[in-house]
N, C-alpha and C. Protein backbone atom coordinates (compact mmCIF):
# COMPACT_ATOMS: atom_id res chain seq x y z
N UNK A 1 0.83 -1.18 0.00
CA UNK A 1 0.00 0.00 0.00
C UNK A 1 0.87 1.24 0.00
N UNK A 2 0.84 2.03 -0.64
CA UNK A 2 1.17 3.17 -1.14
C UNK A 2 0.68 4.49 0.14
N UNK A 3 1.98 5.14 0.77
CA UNK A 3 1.70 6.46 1.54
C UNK A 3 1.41 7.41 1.56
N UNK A 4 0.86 8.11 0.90
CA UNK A 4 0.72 9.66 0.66
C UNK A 4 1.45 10.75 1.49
N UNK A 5 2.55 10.83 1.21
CA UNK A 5 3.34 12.22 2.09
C UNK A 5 2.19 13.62 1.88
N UNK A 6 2.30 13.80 3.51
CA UNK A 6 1.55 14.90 3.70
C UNK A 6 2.70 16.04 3.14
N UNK A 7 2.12 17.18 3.10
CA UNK A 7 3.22 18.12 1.95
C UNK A 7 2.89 19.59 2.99
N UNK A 8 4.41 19.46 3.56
CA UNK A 8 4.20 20.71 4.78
C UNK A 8 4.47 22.16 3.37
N UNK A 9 3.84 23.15 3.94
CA UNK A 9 3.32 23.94 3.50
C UNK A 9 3.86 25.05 4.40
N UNK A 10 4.54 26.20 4.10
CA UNK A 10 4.92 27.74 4.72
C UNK A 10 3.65 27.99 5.17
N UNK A 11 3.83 29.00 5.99
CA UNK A 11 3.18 30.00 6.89
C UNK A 11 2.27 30.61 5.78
N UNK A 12 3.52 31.61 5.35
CA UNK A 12 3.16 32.35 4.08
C UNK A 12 2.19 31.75 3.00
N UNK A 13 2.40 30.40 2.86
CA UNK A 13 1.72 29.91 1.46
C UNK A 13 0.17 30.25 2.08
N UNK A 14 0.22 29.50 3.44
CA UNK A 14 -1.16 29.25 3.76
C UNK A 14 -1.83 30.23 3.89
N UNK A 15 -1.22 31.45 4.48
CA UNK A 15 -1.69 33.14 4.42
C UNK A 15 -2.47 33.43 2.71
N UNK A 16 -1.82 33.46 2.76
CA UNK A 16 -2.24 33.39 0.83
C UNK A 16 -3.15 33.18 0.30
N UNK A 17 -3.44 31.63 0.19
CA UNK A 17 -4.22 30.61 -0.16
C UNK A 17 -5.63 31.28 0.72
N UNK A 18 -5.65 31.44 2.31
CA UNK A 18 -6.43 31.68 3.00
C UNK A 18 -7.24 32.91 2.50
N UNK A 19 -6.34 33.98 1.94
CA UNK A 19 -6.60 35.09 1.81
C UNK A 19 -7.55 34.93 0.33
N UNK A 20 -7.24 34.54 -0.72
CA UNK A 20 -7.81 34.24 -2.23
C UNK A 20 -8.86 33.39 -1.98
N UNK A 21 -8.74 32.75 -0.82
CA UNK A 21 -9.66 32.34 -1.18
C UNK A 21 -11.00 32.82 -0.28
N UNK A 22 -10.66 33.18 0.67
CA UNK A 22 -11.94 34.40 1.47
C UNK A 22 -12.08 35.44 0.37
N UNK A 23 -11.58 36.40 -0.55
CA UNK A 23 -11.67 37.07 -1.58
C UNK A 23 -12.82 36.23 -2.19
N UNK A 24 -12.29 35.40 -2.99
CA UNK A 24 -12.86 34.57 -3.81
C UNK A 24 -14.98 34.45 -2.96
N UNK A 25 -14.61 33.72 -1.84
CA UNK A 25 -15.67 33.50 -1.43
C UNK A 25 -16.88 34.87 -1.11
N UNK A 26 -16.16 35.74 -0.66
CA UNK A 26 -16.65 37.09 -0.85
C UNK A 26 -17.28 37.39 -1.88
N UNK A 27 -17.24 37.14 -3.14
CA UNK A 27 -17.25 37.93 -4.70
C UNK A 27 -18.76 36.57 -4.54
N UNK A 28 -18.75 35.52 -4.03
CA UNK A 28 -20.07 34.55 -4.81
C UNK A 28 -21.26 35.33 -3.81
N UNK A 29 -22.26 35.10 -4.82
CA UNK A 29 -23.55 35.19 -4.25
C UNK A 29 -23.78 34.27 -3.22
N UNK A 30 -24.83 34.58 -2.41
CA UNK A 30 -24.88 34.55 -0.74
C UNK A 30 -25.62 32.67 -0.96
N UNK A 31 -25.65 31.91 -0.08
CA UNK A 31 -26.25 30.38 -0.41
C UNK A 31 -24.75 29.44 -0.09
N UNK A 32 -25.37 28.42 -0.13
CA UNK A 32 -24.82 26.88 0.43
C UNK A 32 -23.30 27.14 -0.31
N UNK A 33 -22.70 27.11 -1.68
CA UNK A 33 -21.86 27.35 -1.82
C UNK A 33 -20.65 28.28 -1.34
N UNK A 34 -21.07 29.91 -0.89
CA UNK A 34 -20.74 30.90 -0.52
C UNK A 34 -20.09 30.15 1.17
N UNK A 35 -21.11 29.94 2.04
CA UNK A 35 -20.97 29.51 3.09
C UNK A 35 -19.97 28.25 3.43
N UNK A 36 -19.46 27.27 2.17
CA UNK A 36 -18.71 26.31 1.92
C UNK A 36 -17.25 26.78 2.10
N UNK A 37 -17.46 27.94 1.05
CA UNK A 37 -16.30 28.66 0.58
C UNK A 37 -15.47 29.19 1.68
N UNK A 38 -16.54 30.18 2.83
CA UNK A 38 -16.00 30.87 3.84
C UNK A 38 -15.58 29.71 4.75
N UNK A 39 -16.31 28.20 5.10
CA UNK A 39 -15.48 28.00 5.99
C UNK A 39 -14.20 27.02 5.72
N UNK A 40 -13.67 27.22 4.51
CA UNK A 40 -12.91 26.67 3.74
C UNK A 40 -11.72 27.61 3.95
N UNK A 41 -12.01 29.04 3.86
CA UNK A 41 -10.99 29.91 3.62
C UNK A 41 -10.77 30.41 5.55
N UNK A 42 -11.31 30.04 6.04
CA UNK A 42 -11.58 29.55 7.81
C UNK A 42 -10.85 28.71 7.84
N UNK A 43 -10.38 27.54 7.88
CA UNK A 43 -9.90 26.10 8.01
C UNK A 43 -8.26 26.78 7.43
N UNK A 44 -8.24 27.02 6.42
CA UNK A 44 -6.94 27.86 5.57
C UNK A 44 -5.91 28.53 6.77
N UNK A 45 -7.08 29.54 7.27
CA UNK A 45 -6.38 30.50 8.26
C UNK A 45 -5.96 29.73 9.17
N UNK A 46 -6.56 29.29 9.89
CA UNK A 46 -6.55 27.87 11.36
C UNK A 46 -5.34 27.56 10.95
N UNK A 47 -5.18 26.91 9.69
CA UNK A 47 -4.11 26.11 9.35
C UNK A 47 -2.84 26.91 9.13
N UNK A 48 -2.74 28.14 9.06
CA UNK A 48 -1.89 29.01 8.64
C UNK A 48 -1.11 29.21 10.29
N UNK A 49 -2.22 29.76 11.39
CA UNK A 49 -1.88 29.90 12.60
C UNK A 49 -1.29 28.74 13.21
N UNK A 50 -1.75 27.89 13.13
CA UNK A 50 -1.06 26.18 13.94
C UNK A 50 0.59 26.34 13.49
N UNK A 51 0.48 26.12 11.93
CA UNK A 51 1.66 26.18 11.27
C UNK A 51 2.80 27.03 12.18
N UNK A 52 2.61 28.08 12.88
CA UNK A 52 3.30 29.02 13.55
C UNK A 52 3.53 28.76 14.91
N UNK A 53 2.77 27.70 15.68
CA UNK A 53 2.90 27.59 16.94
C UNK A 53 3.42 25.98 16.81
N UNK A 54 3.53 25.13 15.85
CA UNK A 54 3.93 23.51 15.80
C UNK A 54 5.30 24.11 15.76
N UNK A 55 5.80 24.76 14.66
CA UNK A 55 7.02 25.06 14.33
C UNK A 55 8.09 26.13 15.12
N UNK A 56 7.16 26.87 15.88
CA UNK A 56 8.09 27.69 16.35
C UNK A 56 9.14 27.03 17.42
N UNK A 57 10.56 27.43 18.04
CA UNK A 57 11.26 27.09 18.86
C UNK A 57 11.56 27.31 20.03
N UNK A 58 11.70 26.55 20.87
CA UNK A 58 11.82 26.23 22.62
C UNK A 58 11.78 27.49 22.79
N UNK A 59 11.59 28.07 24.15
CA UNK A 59 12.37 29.16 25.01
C UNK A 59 12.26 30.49 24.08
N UNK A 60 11.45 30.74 22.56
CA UNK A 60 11.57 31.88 21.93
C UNK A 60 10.11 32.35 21.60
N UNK A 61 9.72 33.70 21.51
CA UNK A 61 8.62 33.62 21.17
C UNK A 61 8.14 33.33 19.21
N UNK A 62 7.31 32.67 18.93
CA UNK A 62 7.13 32.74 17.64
C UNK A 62 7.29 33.89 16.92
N UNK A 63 8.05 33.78 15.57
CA UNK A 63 8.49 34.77 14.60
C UNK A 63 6.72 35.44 14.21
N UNK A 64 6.62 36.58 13.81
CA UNK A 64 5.10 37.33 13.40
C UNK A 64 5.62 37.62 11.92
């Protein structure tokens, strides 16, 4: 059986991604899709912030 490497991802990328795509979700008309979108570009951010507190190092405060 075959592994799928999870594919770590920058801070930055996820900022990004998070950001285009709350844009994105912004611009659709209001309904089930719209609401998909936002908590998609929600989950993005989450994932952007973790990224910053898994990685940061001992005894320092996380880089901003």
């Amino acid at each position: 059986m075959d592994k799928k490497k999870s594919e770590v991802r920058s801070k930055q990328d996820l900022q990004i991604e998070a950001l285009a795509a709350l844009e994105q979700a912004r611009a659709m008309p209001h309904g089930r899709a719209r609401s998909e979108a936002l908590k998609r570009a929600g989950i993005l951010q989450n994932a952007a912030d973790m990224q910053g507190l898994l990685f940061a190092k001992r005894g320092r405060p996380p880089k901003a």
